[in-house]
Protein backbone atom coordinates (compact mmCIF):
# COMPACT_ATOMS: atom_id res chain seq x y z
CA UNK A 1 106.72 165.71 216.12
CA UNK A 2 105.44 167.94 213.25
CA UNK A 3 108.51 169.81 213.24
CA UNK A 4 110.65 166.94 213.45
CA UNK A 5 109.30 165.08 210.00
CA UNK A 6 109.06 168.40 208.01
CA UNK A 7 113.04 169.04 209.38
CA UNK A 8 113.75 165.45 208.10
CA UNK A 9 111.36 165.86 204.68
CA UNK A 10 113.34 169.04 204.36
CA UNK A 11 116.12 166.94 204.78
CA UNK A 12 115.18 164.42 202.09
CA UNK A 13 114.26 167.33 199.44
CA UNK A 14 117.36 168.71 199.60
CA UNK A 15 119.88 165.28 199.39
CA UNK A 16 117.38 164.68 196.38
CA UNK A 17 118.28 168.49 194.84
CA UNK A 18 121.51 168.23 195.25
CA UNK A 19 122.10 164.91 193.26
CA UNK A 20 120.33 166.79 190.64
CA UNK A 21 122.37 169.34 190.93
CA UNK A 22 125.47 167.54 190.92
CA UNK A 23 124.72 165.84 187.81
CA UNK A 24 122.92 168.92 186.11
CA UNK A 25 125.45 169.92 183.81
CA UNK A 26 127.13 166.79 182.62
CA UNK A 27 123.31 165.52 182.13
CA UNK A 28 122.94 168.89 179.76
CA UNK A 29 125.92 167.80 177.92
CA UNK A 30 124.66 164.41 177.35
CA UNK A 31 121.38 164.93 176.03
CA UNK A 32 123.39 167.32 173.69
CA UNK A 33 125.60 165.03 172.70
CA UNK A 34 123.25 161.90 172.27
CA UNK A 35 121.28 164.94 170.05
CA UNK A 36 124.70 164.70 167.55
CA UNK A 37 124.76 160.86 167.66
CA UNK A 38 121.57 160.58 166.40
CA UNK A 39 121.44 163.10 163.81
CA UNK A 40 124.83 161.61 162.45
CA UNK A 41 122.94 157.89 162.50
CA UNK A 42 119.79 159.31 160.97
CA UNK A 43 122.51 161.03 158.04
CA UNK A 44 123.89 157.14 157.64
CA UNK A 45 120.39 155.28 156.99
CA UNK A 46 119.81 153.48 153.79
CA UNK A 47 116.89 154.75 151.43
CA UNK A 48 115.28 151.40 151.77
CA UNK A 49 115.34 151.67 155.52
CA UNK A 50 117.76 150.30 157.18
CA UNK A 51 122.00 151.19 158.21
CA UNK A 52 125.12 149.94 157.06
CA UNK A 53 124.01 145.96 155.83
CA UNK A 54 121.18 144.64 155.15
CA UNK A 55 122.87 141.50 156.01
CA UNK A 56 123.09 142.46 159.67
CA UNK A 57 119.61 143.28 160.36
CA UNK A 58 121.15 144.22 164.15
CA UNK A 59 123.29 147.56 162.56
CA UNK A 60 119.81 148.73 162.47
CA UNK A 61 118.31 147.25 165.30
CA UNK A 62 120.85 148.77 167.14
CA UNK A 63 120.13 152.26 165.40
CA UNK A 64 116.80 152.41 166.01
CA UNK A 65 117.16 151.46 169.65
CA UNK A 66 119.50 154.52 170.16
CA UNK A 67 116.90 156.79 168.31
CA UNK A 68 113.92 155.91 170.21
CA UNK A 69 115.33 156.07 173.30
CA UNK A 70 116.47 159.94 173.04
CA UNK A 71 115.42 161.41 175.68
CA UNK A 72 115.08 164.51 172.83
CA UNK A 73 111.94 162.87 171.81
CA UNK A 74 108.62 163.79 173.20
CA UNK A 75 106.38 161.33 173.37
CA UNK A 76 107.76 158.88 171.28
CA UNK A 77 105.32 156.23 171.71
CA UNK A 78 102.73 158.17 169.76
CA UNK A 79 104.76 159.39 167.19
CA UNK A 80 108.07 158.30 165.82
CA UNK A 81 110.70 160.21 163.81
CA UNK A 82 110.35 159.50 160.13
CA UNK A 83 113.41 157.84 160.02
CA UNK A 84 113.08 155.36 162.80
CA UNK A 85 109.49 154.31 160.86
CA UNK A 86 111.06 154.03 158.24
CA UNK A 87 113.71 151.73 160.01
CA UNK A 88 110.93 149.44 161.55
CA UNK A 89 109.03 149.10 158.36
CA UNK A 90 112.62 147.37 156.93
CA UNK A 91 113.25 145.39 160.32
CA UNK A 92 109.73 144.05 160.20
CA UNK A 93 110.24 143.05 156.53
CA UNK A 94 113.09 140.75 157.52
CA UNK A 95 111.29 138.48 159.99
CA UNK A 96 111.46 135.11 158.79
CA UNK A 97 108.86 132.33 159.35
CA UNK A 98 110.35 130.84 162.26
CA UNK A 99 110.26 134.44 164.21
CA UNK A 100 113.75 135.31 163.68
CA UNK A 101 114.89 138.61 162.32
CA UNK A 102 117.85 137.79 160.29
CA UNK A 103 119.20 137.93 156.72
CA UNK A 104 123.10 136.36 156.47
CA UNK A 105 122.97 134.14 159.94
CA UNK A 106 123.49 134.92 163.19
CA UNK A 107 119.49 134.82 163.84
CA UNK A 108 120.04 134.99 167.46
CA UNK A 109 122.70 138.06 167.52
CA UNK A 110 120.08 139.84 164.87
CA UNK A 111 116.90 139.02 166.23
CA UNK A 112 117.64 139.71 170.54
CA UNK A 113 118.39 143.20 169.38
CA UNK A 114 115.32 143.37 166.66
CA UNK A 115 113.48 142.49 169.21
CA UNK A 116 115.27 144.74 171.69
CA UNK A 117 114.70 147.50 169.39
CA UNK A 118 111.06 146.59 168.95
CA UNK A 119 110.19 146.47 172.44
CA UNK A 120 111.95 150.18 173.11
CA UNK A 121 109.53 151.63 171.12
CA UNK A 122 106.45 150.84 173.00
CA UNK A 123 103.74 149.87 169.87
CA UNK A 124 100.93 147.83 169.68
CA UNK A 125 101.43 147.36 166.36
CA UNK A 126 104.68 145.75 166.84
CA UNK A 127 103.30 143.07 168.90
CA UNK A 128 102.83 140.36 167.38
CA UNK A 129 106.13 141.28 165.56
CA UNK A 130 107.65 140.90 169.09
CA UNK A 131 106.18 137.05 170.16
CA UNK A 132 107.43 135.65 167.42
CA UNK A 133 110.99 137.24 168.01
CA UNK A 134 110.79 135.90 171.28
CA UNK A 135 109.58 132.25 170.32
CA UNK A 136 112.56 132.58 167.90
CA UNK A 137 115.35 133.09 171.41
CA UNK A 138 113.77 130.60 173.46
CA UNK A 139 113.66 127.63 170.98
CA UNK A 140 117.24 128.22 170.15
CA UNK A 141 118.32 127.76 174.01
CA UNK A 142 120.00 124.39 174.52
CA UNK A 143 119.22 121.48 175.79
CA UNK A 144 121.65 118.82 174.60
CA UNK A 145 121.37 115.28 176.19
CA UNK A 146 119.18 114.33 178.72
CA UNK A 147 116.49 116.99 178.63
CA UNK A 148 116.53 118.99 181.52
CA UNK A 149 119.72 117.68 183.36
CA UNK A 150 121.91 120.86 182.14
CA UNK A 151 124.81 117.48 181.41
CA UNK A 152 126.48 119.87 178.77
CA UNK A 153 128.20 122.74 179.62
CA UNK A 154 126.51 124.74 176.74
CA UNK A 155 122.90 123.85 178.34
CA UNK A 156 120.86 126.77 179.42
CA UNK A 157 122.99 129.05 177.12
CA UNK A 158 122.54 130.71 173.58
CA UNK A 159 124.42 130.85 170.76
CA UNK A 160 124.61 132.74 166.96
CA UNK A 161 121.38 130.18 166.25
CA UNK A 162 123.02 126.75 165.63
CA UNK A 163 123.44 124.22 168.17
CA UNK A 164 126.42 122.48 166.27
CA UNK A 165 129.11 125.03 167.66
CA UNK A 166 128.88 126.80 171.52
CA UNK A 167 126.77 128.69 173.30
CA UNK A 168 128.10 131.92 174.70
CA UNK A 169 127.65 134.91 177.53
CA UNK A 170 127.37 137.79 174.50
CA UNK A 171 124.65 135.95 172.58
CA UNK A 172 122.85 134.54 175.67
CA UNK A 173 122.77 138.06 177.87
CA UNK A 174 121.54 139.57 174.56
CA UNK A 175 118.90 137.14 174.49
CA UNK A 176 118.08 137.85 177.84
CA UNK A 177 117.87 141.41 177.43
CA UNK A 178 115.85 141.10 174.94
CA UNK A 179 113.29 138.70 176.32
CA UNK A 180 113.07 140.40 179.64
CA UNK A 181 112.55 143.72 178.31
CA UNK A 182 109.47 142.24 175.96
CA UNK A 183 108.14 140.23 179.18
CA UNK A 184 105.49 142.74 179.65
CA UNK A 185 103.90 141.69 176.33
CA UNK A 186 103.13 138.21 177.70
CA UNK A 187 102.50 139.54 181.12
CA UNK A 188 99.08 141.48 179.89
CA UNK A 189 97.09 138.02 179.85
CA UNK A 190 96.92 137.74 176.06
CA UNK A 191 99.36 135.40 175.23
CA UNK A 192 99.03 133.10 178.68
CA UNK A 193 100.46 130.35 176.69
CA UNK A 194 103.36 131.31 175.06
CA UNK A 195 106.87 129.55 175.55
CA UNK A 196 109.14 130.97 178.17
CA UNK A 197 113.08 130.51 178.81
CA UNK A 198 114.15 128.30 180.80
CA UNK A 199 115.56 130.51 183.70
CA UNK A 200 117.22 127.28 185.86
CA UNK A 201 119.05 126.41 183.23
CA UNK A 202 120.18 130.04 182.23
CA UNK A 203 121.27 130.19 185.67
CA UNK A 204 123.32 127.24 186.02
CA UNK A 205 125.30 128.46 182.28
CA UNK A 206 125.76 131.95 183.97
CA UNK A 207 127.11 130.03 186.74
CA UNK A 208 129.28 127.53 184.60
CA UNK A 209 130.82 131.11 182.65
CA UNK A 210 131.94 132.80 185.96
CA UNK A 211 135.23 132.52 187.78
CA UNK A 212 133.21 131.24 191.06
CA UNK A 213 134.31 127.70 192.23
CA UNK A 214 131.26 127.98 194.97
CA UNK A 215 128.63 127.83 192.10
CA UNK A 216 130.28 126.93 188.91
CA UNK A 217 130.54 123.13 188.93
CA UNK A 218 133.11 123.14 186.01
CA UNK A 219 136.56 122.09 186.88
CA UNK A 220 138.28 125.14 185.05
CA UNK A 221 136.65 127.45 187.79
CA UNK A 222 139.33 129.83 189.48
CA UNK A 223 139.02 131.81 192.53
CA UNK A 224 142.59 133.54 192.31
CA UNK A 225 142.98 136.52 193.26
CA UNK A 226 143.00 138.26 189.53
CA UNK A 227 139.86 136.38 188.41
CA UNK A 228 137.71 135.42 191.00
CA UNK A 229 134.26 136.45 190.14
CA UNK A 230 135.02 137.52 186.50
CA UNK A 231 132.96 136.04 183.76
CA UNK A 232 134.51 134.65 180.67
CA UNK A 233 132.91 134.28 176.66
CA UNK A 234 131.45 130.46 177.56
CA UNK A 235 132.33 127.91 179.48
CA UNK A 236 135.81 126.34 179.53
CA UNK A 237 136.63 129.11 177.05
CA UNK A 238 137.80 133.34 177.69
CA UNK A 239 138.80 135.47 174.86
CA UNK A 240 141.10 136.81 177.10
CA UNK A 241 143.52 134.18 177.28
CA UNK A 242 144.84 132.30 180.26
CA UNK A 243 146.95 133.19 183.71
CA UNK A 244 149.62 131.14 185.50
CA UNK A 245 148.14 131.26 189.38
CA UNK A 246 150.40 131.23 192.06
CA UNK A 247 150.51 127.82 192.75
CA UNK A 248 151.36 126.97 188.96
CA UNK A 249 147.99 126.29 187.64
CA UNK A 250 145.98 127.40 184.20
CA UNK A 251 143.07 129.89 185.05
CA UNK A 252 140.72 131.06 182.16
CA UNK A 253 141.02 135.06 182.49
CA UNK A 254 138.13 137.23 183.27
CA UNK A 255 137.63 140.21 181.35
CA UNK A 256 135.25 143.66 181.77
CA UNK A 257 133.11 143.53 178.95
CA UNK A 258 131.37 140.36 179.52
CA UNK A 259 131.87 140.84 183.61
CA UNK A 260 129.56 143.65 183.30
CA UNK A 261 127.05 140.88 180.60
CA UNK A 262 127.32 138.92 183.47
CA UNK A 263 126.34 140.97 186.24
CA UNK A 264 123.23 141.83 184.22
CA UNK A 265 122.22 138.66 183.09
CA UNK A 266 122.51 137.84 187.05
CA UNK A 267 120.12 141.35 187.63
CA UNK A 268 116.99 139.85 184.78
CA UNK A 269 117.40 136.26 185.97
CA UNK A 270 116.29 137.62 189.58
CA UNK A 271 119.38 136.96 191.20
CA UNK A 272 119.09 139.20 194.47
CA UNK A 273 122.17 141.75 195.68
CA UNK A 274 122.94 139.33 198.59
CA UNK A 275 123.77 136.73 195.84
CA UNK A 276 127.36 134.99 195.86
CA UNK A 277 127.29 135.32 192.21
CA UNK A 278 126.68 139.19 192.07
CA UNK A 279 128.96 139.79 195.36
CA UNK A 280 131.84 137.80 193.69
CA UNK A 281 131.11 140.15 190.00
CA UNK A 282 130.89 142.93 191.50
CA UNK A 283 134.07 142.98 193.55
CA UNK A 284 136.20 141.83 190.06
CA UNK A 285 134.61 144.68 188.69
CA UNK A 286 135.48 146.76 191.51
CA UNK A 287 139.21 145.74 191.36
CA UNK A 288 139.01 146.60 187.46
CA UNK A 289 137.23 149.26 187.46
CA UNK A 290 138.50 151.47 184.70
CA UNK A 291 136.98 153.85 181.49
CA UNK A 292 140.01 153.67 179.44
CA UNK A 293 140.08 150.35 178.27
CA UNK A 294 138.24 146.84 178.03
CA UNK A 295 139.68 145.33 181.38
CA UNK A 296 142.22 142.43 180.17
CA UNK A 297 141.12 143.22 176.68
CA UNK A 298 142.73 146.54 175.87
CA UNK A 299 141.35 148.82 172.85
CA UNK A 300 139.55 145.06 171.73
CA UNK A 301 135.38 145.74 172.40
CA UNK A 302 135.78 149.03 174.42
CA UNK A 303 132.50 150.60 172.79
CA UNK A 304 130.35 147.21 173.72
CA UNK A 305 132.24 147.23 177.05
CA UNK A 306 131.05 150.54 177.43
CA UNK A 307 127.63 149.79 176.48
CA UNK A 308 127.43 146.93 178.49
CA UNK A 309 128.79 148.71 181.63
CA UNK A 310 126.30 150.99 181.63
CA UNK A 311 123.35 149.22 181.48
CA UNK A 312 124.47 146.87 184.19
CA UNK A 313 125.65 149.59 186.36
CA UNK A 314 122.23 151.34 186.40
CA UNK A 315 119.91 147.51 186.36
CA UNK A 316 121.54 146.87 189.21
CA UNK A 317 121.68 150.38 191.05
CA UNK A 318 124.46 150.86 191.84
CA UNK A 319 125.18 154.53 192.88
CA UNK A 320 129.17 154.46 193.41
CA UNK A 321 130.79 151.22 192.77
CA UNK A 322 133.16 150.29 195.40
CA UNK A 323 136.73 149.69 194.86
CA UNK A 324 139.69 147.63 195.53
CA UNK A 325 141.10 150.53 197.93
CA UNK A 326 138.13 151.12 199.81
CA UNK A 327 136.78 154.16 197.70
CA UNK A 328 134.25 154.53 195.78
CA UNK A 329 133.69 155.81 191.62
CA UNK A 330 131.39 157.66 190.61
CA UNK A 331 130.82 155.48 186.86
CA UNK A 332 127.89 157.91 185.79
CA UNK A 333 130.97 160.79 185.63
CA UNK A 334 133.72 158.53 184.98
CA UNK A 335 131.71 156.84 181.91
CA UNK A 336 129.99 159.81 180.94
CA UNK A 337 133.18 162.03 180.45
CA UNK A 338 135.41 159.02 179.22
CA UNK A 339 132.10 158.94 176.22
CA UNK A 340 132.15 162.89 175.65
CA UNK A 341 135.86 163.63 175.25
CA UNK A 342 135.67 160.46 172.24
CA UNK A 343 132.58 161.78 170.42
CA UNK A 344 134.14 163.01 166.75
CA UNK A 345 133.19 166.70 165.52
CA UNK A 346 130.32 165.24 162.65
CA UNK A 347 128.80 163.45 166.44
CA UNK A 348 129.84 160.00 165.41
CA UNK A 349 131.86 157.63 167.29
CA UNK A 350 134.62 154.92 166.40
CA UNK A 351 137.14 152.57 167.69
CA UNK A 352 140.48 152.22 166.08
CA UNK A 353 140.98 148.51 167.47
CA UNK A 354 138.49 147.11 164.60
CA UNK A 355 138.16 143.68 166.65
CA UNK A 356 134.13 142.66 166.43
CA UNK A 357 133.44 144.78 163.88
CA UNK A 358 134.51 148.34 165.81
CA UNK A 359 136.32 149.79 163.18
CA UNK A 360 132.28 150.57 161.83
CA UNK A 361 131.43 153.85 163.33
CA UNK A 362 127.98 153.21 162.44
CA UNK A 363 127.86 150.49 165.18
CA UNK A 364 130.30 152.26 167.44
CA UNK A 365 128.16 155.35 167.34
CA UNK A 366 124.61 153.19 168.04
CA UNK A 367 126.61 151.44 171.33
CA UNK A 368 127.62 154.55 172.37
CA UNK A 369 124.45 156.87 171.97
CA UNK A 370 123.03 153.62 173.52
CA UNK A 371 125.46 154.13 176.37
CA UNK A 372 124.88 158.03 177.18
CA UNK A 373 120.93 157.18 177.36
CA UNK A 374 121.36 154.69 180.14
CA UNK A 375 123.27 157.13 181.96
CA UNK A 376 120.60 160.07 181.37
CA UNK A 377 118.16 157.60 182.04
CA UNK A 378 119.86 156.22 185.71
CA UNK A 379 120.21 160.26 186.93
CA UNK A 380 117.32 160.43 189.03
């Protein structure tokens, strides 16, 4: 019997080496390159403090993310580089009475990746920084009619920080990131009484934005074959247009960036594997699976599709993604190599579709770096 579990420890130590192994190199080359990314973003930042516009407290948010989590750093907790203290001295500077972190709108879009940003760095002094970030996200999901009923299709959702437009999926799984990530904060027993999201109801607008007729109770739902599963920008509304189905109706297209929002809104909202929701998202993203482009949205957000892709990838665990075909992609190469072959010579990063602001290779370069660390980070 001895024999028999050191054969099969043996056994287990050396499938665990050789996924190391496999991924050695190509992990090598991304902690180099992520090195570059940096040190170009660090080259970019403002004397006062922050990158690109002050405006847009996120350009920085987004920086400063990218910068503590290189896995370059030692210890970053205890000591942060110069320039992302300086960067968090700005941020912190911008945070407005009611919580938000914002300057020229957009308070939620700003603030969920403050806050994101915030919470990365892992500082006590930031704390109280941090709960009134999140008070800021959860008082600006909606509620609109009867309270509690979820009788609008915006309900549950988030939007830029006004409730007299939409909610959407890019603003709401921001949101989401952001307050899940800071959970731990409120989990300690300090703050027993703070405000929480509602998660039903940020269910049921997850639900009304995918291409799921099982779950999504909203009469534009399709299950043909090209979107079934897909997520779209908010309910009743894709910014990837429309397709004829076969039997002549209008379905609202789903496309890869905000797929792979969905899936990971699904992962933080404690939707398990066996889930309809993530089965059906999964297997779109499976038939769509590409690196080269933004599935049905071309060149149009391919560095936040990126972004997006891999953090969802590795909250959910998935290993190899199965395809259409039966086979199965390996995204951690696939993503990794699609990254490295599009990083410039000065390390920077840019898109030359400039839809959502990706013609800024400050912001390209912050996704991206962002991107690389979440595939470091999911290489066990």
């Amino acid at each position: 019997m001895k024999s028999l579990l050191l054969s099969f420890a043996i056994c287990i130590g050396s499938t665990a080496a050789q996924a190391q192994n496999e991924y050695l190199s190509i992990k090598n080359e991304i902690r180099q390159s992520i090195a570059r990314g940096n040190a170009w973003l660090v080259d970019q930042q403002n004397e006062q403090g922050f990158w690109d516009d002050e405006g847009l407290p996120a350009f920085t948010g987004l920086a400063l993310t990218a910068i503590v989590r290189d896995p370059n750093l030692q210890s970053p907790a205890e000591k942060l580089p110069t320039s992302a203290e300086k960067g968090f001295a700005w941020l912190l500077k911008q945070q407005k009475a009611d919580g938000g972190i914002y300057n020229r709108g957009l308070s939620v879009y700003n603030t969920a990746t403050s806050l994101t940003a915030l919470s990365s760095a892992g500082r006590d002094v930031f704390e109280p920084a941090i709960i009134k970030a999140r008070r800021h996200l959860i008082a600006n999901q909606w509620d609109i009619g009867e309270k509690g009923k979820s009788d609008n299709p915006n309900d549950g959702g988030i939007g830029y920080g006004s409730h007299d437009d939409h909610t959407d999926m890019s603003n709401t799984y921001l949101a989401i990131e952001a307050l899940a990530l800071s959970d731990k904060i409120i989990e300690d027993g300090n703050h027993a009484d703070e405000p929480k999201l509602d998660w039903d109801a940020a269910l049921t607008f997850l639900s009304r934005s995918q291409n799921l007729s099982a779950t999504n109770d909203q009469e534009w739902a399709s299950d043909d074959e090209k979107n079934k599963g897909g997520f779209i920008y908010t309910p009743g509304d894709s910014k990837a247009g429309t397709d004829v189905t076969k039997d002549g109706k209008v379905a609202l297209r789903s496309y890869g960036s905000i797929s792979y929002a969905g899936l990971l809104s699904l992962v933080y909202a404690n939707v398990t594997p066996d889930d309809p929701r993530v089965i059906a998202v999964k297997e779109w993203l499976g038939k769509n699976y590409t690196t080269e482009e933004n599935p049905n949205m071309g060149a149009e957000g391919l560095y936040y599709y990126y972004q997006a892709m891999a953090k969802a990838m590795n909250a959910s665990g998935i290993d190899k993604l199965k395809l259409a075909d039966g086979t199965e992609a390996d995204w951690r190469k696939d993503l990794a190599g699609a990254l490295l072959t599009r990083q410039r010579e000065n390390g920077s990063w840019v898109n030359d579709n400039g839809r959502w602001m990706e013609s800024n290779p400050i912001l390209v370069t912050a996704y991206t770096v962002l991107a690389l660390e979440e595939i470091y980070r999911s290489i066990r």
